[in-house]
Protein backbone atom coordinates (compact mmCIF):
# COMPACT_ATOMS: atom_id res chain seq x y z
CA UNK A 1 -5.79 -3.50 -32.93
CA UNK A 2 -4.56 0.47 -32.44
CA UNK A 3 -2.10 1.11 -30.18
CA UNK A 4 -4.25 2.92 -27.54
CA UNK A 5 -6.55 -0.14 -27.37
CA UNK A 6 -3.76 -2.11 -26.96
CA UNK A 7 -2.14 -0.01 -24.12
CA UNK A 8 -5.32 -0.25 -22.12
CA UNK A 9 -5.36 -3.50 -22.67
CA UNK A 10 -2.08 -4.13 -21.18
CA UNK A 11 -2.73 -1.46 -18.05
CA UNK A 12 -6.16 -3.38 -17.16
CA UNK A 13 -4.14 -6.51 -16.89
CA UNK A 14 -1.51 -5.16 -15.11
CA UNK A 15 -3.86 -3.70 -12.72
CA UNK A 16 -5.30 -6.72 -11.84
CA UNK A 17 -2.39 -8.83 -11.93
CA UNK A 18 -1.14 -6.26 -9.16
CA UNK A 19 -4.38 -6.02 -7.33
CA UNK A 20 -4.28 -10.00 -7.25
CA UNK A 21 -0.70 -10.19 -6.21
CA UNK A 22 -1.21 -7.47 -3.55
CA UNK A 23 -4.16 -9.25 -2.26
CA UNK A 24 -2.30 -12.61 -1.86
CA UNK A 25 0.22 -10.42 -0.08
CA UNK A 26 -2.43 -9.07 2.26
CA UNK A 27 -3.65 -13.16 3.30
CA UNK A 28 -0.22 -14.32 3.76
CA UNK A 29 1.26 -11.38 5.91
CA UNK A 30 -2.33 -11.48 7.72
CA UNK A 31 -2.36 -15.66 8.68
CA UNK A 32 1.22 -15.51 9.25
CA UNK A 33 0.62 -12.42 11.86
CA UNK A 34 -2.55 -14.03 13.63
CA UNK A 35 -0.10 -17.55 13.60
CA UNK A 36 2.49 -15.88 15.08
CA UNK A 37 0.09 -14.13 18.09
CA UNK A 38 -0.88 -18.17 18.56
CA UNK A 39 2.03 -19.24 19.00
CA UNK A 40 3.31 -16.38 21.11
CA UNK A 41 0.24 -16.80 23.38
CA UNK A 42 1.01 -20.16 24.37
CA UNK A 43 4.59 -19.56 25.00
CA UNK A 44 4.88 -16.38 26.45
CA UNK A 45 0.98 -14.71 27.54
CA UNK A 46 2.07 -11.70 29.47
CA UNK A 47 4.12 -10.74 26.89
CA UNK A 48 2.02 -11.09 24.40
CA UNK A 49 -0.81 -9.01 26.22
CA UNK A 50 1.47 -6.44 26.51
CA UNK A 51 2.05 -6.42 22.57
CA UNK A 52 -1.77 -6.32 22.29
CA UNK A 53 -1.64 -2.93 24.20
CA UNK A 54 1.20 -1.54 21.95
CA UNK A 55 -0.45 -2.54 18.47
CA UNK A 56 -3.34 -0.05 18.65
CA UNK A 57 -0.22 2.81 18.71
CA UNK A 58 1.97 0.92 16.10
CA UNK A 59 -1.29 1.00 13.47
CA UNK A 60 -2.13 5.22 14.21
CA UNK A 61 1.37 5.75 13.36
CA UNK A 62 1.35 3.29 10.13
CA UNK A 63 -1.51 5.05 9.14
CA UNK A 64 -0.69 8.45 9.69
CA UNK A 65 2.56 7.84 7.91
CA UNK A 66 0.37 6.27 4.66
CA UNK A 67 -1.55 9.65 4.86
CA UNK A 68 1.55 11.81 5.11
CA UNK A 69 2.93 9.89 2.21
CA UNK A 70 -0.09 10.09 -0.12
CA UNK A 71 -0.68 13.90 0.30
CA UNK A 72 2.98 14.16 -1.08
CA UNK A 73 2.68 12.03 -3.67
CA UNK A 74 -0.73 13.91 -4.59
CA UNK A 75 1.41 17.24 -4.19
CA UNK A 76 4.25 15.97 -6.65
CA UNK A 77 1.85 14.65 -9.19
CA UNK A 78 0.17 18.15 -9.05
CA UNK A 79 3.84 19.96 -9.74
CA UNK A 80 4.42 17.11 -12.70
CA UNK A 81 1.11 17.87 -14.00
CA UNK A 82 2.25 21.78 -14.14
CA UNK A 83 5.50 21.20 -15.56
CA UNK A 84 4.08 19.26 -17.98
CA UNK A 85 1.83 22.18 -18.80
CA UNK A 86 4.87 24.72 -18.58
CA UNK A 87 6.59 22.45 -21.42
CA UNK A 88 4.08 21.36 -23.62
CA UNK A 89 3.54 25.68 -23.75
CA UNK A 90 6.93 26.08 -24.44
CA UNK A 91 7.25 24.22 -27.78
């Protein structure tokens, strides 16, 4: 087995051993969420209507932030790429 084989190897499992983790993640924080709006509801229900009002806001400004942050991340891959360029000219 070559090396390059045997790095792709290695980066498909890691990719799905992420994918899996992050998707076990997702269930837990999600069950533990729609528990917790259960058990607020039967305790305290105004309250917990008025958190249902707020949560539409809370998730435009998650969201927007996860957009900000992945147009940077795009931009500094970009510059990486270029420097990479810049170097690889330079020897």
């Amino acid at each position: 087995m070559n090396t390059l084989a045997f790095s792709s190897l290695l980066s498909n499992d890691v990719i799905t051993i992420t994918f899996l983790k992050q998707t076990g993640n997702l269930i837990h924080y999600f069950s533990q969420f729609v528990a917790g709006f259960v058990v607020a509801f039967c305790g305290l229900w105004k309250l917990t209507l008025l958190t249902l009002a707020v949560i539409p806001l809370i998730v435009a400004s998650g969201g927007g932030y996860g957009y900000v942050m992945v147009e940077l991340s795009n931009k500094s891959q970009q510059a990486y790429v270029m420097a990479g360029k810049i170097l690889h000219e330079v020897n």
